[in-house]
ModelCIF file with pLDDT and N, C-alpha, C, O atoms, coordinates in Angstrom:
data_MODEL
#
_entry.id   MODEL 
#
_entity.id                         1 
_entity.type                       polymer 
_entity.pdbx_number_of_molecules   1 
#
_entity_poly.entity_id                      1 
_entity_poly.type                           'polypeptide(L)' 
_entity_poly.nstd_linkage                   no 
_entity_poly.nstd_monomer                   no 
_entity_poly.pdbx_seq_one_letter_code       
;(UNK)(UNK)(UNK)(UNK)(UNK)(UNK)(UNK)(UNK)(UNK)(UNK)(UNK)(UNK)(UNK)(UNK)(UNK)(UNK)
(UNK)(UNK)(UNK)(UNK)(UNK)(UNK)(UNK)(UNK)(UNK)(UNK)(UNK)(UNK)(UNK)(UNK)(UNK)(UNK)
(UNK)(UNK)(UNK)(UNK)(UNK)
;
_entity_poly.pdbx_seq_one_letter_code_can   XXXXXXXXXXXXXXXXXXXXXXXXXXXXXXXXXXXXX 
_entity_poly.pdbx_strand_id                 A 
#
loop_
_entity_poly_seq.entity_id 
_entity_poly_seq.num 
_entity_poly_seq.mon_id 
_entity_poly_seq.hetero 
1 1  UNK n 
1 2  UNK n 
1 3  UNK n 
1 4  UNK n 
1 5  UNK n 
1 6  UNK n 
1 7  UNK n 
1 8  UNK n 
1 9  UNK n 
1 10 UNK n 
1 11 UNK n 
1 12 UNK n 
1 13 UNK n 
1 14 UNK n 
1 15 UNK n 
1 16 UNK n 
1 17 UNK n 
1 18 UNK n 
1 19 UNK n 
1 20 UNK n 
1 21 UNK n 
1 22 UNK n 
1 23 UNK n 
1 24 UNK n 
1 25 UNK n 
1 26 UNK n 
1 27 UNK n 
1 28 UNK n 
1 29 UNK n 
1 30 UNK n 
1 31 UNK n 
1 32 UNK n 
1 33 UNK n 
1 34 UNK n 
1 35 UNK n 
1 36 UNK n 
1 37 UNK n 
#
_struct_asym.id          A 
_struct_asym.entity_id   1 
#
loop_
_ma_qa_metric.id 
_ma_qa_metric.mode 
_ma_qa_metric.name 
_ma_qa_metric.software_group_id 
_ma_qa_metric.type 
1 global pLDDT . pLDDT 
2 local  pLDDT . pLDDT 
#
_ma_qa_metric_global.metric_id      1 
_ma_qa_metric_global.metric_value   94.32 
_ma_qa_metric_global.model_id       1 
_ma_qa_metric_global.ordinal_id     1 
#
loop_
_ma_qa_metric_local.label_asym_id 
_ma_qa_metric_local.label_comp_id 
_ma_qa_metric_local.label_seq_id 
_ma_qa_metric_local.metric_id 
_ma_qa_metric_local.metric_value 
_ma_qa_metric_local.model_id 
_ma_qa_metric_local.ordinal_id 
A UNK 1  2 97.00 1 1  
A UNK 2  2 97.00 1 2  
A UNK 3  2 96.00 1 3  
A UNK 4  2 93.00 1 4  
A UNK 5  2 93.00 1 5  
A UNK 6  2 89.00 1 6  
A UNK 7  2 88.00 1 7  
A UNK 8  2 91.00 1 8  
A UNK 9  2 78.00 1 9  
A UNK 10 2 77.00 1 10 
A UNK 11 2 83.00 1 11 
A UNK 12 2 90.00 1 12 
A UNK 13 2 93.00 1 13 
A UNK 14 2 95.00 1 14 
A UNK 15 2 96.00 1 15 
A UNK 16 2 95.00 1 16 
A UNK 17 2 98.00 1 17 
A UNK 18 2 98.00 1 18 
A UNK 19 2 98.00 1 19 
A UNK 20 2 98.00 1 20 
A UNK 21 2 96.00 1 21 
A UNK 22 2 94.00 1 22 
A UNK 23 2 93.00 1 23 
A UNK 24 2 97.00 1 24 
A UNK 25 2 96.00 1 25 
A UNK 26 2 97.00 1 26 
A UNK 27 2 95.00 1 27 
A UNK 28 2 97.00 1 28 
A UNK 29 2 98.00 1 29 
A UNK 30 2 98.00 1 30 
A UNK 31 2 98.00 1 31 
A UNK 32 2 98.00 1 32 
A UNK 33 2 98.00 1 33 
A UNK 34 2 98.00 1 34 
A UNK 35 2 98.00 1 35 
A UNK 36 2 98.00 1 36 
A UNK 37 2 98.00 1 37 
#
loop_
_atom_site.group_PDB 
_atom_site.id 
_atom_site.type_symbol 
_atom_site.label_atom_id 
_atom_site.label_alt_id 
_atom_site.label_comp_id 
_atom_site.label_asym_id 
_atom_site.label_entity_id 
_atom_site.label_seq_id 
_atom_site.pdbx_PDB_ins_code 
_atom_site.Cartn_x 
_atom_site.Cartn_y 
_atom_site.Cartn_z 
_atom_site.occupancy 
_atom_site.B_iso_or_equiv 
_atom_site.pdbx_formal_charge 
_atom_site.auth_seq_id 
_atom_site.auth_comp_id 
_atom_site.auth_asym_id 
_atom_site.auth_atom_id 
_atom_site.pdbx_PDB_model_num 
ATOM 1   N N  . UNK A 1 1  ? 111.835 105.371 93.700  1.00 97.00 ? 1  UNK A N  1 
ATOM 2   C CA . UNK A 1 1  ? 111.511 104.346 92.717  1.00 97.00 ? 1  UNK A CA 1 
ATOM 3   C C  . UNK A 1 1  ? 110.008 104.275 92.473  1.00 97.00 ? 1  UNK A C  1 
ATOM 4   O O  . UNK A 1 1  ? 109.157 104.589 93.306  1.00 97.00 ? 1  UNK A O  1 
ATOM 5   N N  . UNK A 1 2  ? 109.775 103.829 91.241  1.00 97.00 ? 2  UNK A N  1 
ATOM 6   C CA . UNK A 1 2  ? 108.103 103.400 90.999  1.00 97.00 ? 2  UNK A CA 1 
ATOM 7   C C  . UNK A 1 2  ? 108.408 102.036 90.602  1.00 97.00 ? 2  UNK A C  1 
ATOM 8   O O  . UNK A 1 2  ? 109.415 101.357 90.801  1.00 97.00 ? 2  UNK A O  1 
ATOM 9   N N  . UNK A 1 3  ? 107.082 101.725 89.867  1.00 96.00 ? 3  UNK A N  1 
ATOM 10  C CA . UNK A 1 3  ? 106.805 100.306 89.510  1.00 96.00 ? 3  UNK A CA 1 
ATOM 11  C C  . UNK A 1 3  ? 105.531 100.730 88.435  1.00 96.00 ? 3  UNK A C  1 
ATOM 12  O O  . UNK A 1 3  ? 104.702 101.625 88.602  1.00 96.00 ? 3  UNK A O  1 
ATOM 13  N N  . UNK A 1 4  ? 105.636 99.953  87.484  1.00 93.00 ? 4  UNK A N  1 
ATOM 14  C CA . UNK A 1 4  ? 104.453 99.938  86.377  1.00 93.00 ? 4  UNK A CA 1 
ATOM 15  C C  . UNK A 1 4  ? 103.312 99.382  86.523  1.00 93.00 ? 4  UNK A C  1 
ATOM 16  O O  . UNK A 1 4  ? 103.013 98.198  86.368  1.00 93.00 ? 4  UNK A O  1 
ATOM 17  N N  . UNK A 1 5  ? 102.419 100.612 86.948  1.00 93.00 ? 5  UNK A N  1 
ATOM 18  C CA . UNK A 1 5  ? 101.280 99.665  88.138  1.00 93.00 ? 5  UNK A CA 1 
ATOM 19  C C  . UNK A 1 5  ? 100.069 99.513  86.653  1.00 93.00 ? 5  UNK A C  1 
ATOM 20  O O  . UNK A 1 5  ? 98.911  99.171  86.894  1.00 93.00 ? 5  UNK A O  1 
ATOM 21  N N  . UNK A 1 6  ? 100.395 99.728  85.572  1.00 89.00 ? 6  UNK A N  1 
ATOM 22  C CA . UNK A 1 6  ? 99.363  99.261  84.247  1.00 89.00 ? 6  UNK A CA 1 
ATOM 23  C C  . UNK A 1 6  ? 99.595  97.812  84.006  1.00 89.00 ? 6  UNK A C  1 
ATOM 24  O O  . UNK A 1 6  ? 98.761  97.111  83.434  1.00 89.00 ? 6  UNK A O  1 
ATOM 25  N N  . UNK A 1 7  ? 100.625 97.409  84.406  1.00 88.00 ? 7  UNK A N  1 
ATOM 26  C CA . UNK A 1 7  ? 101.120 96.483  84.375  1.00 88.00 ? 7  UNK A CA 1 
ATOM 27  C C  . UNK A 1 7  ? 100.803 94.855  85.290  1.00 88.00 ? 7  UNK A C  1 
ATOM 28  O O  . UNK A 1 7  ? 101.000 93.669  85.024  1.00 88.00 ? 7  UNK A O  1 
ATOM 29  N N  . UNK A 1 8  ? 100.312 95.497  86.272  1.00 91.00 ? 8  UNK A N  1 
ATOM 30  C CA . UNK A 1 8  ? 99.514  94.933  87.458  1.00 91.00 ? 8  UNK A CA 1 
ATOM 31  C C  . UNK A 1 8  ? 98.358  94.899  87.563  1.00 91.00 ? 8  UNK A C  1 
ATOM 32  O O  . UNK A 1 8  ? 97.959  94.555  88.676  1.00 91.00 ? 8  UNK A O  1 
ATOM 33  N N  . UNK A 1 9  ? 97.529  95.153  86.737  1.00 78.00 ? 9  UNK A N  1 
ATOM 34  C CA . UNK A 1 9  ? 96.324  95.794  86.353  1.00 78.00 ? 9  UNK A CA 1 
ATOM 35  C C  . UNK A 1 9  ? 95.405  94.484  86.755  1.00 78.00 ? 9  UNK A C  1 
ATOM 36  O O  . UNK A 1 9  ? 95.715  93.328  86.467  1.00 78.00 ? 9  UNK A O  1 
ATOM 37  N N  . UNK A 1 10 ? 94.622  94.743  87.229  1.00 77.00 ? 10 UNK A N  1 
ATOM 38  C CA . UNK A 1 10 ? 93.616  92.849  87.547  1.00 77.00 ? 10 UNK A CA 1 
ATOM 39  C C  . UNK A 1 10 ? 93.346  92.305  88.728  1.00 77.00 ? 10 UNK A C  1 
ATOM 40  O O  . UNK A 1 10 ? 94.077  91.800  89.581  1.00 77.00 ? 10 UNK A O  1 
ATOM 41  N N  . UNK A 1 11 ? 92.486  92.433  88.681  1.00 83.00 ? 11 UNK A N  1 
ATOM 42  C CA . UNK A 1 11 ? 91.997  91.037  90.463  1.00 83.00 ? 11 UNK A CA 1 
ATOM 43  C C  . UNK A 1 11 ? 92.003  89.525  90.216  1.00 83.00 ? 11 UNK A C  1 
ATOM 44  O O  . UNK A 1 11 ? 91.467  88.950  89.269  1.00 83.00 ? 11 UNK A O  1 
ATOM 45  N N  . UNK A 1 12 ? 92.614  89.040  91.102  1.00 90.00 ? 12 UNK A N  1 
ATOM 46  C CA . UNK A 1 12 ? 91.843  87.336  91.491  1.00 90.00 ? 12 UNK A CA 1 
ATOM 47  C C  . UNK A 1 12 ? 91.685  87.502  92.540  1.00 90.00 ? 12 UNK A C  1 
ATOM 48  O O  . UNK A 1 12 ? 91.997  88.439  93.275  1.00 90.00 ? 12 UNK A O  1 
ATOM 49  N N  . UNK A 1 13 ? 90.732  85.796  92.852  1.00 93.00 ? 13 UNK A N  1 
ATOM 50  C CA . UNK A 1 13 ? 90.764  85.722  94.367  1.00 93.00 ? 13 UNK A CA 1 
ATOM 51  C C  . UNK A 1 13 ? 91.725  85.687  95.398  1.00 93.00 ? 13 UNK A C  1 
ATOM 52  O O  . UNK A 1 13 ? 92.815  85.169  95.153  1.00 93.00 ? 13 UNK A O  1 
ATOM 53  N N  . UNK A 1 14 ? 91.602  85.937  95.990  1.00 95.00 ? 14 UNK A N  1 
ATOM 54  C CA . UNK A 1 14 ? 92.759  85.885  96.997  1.00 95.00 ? 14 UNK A CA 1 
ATOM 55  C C  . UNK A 1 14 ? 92.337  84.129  97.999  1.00 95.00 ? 14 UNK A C  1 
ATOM 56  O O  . UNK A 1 14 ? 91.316  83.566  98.392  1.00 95.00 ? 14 UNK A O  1 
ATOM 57  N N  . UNK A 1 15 ? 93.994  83.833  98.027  1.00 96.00 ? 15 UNK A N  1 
ATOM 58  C CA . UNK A 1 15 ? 94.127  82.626  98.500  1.00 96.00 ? 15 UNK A CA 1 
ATOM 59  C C  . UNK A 1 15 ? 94.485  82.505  99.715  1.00 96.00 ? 15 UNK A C  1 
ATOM 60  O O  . UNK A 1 15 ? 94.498  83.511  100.425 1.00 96.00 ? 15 UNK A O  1 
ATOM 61  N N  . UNK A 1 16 ? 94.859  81.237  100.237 1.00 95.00 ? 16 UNK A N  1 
ATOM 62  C CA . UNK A 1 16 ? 95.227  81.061  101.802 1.00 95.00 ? 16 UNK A CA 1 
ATOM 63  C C  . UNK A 1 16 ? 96.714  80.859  101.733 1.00 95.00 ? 16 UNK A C  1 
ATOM 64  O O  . UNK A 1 16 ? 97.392  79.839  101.856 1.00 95.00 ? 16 UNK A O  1 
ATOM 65  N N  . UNK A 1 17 ? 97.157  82.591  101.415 1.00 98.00 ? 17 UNK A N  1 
ATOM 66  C CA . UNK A 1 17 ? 98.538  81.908  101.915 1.00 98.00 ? 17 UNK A CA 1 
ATOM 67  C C  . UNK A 1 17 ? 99.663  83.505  101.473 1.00 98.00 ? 17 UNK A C  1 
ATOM 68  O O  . UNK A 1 17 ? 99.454  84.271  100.532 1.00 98.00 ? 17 UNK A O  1 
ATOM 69  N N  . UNK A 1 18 ? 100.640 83.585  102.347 1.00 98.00 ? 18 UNK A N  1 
ATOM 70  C CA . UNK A 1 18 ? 101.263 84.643  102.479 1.00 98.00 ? 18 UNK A CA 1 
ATOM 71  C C  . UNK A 1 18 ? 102.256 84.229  101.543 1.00 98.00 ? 18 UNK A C  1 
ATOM 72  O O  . UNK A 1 18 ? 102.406 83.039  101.267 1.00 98.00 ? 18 UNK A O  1 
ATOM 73  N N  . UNK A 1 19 ? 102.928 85.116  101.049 1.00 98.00 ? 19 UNK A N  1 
ATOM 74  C CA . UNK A 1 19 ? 103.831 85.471  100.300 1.00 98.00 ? 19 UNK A CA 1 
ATOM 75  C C  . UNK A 1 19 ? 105.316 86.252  100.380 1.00 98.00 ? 19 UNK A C  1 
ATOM 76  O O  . UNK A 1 19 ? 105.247 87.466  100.575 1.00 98.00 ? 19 UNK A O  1 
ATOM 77  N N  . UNK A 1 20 ? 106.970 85.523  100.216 1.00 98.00 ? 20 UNK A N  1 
ATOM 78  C CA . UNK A 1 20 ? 107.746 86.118  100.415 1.00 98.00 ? 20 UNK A CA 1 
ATOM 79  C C  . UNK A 1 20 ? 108.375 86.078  99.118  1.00 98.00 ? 20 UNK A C  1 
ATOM 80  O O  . UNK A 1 20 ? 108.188 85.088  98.411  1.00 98.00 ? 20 UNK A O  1 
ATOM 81  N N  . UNK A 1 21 ? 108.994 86.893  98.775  1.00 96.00 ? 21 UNK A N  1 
ATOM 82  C CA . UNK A 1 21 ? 109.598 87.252  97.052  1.00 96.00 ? 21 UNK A CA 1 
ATOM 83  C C  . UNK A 1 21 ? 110.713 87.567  97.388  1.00 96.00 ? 21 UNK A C  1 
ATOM 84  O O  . UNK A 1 21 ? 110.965 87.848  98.560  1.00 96.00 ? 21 UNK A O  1 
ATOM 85  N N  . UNK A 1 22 ? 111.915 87.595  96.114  1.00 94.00 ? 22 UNK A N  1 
ATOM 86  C CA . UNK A 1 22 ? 112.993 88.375  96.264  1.00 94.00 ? 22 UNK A CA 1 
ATOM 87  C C  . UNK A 1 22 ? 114.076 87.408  95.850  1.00 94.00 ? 22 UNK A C  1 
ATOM 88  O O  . UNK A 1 22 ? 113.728 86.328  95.372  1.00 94.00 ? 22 UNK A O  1 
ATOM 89  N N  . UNK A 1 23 ? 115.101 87.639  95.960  1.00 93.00 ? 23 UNK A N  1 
ATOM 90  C CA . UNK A 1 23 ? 116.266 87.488  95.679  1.00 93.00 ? 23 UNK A CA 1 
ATOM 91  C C  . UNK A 1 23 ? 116.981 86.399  97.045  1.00 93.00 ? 23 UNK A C  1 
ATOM 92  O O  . UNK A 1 23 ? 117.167 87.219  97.944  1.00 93.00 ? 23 UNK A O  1 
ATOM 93  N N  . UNK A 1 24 ? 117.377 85.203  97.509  1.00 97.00 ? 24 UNK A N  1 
ATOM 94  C CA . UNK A 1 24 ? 117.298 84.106  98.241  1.00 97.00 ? 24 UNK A CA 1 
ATOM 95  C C  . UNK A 1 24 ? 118.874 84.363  98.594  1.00 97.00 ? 24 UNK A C  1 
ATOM 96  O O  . UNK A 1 24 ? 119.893 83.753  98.273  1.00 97.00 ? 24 UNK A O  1 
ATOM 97  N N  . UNK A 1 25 ? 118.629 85.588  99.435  1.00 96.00 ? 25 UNK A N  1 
ATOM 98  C CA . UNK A 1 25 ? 120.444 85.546  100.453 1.00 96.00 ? 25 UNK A CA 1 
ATOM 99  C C  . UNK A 1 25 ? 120.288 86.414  101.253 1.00 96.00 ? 25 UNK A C  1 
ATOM 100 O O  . UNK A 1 25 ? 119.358 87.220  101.214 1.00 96.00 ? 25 UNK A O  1 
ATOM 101 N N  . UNK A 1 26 ? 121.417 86.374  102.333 1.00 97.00 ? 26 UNK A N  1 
ATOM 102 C CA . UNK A 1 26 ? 121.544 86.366  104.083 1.00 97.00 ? 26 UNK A CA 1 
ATOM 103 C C  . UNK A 1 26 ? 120.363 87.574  104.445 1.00 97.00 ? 26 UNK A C  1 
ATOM 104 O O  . UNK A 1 26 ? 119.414 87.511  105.227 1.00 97.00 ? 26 UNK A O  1 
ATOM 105 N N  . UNK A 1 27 ? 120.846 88.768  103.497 1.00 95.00 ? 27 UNK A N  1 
ATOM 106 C CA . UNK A 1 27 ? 120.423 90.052  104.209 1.00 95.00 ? 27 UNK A CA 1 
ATOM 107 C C  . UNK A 1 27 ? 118.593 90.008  104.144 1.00 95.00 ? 27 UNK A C  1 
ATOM 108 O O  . UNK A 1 27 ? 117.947 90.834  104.790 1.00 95.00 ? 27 UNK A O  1 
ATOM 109 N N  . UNK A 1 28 ? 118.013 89.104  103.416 1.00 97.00 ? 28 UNK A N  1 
ATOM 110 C CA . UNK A 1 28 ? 116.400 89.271  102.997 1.00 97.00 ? 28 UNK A CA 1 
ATOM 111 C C  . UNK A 1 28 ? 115.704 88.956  103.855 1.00 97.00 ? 28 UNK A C  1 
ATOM 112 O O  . UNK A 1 28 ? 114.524 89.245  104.054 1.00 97.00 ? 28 UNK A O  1 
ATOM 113 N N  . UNK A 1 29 ? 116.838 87.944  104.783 1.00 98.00 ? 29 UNK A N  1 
ATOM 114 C CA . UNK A 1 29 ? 116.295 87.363  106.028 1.00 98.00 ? 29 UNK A CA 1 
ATOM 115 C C  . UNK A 1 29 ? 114.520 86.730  105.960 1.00 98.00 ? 29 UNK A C  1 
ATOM 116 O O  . UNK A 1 29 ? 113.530 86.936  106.662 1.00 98.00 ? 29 UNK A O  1 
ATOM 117 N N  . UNK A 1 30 ? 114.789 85.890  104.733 1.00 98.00 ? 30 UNK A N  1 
ATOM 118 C CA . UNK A 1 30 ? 113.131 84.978  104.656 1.00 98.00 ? 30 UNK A CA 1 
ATOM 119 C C  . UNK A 1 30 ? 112.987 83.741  105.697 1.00 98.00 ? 30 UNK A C  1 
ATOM 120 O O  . UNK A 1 30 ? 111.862 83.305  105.940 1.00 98.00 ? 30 UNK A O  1 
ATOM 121 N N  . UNK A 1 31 ? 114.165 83.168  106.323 1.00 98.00 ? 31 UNK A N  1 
ATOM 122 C CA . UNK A 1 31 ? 114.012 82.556  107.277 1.00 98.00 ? 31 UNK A CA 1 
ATOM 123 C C  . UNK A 1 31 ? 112.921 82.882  108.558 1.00 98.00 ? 31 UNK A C  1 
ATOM 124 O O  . UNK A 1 31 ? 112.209 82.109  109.201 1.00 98.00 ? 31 UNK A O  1 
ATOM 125 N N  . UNK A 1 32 ? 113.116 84.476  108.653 1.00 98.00 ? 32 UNK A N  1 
ATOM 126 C CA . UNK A 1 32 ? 112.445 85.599  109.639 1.00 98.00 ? 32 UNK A CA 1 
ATOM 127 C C  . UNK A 1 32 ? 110.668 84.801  109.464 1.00 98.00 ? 32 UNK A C  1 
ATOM 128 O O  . UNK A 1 32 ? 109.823 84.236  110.159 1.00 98.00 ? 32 UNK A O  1 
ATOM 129 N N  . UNK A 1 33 ? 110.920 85.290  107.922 1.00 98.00 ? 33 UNK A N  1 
ATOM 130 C CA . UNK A 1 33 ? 109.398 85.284  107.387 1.00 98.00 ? 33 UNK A CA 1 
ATOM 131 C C  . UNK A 1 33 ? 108.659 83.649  107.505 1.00 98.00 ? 33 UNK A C  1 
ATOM 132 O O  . UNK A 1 33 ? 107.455 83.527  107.730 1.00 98.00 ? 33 UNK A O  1 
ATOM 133 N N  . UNK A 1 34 ? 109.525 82.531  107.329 1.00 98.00 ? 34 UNK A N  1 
ATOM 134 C CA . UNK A 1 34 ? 109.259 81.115  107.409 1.00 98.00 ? 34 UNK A CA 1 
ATOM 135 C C  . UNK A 1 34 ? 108.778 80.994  108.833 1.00 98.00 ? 34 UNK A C  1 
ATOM 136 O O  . UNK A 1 34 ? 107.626 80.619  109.051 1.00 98.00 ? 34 UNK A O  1 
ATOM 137 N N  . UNK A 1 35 ? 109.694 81.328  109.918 1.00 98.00 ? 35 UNK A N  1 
ATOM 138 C CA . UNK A 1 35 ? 109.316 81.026  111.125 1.00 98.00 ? 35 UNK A CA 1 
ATOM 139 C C  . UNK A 1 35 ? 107.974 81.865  111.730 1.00 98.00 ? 35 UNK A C  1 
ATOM 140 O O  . UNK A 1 35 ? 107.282 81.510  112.684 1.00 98.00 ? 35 UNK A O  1 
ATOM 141 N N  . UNK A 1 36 ? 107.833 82.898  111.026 1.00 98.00 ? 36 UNK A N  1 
ATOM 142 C CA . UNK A 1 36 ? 106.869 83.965  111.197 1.00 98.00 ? 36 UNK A CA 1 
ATOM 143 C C  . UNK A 1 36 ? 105.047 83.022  110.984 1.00 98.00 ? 36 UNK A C  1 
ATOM 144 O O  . UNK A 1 36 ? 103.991 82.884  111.601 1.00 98.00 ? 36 UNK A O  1 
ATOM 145 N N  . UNK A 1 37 ? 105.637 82.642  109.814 1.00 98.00 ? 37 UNK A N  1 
ATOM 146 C CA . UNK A 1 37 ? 104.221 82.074  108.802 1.00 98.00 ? 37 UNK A CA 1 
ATOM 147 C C  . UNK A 1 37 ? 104.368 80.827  110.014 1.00 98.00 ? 37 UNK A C  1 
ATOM 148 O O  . UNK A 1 37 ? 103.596 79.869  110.011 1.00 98.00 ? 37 UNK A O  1 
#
């Protein structure tokens, strides 16, 4: 797979704070990531 990285094109600042994305069921296991953060 790719991704349309022209598309992404740009800086900001970067903030205080991690990031989980995706689709919100069993197998993504973001709970993992909640208890993690």
């Amino acid at each position: 797979n790719g991704v349309d990285v022209s598309r992404l094109a740009g800086k900001l600042p970067k903030q205080d704070f991690a990031l989980a994305l995706g689709r919100i069921c069993p197998e993504k296991g973001f709970h993992l990531a909640l208890q993690a953060a």
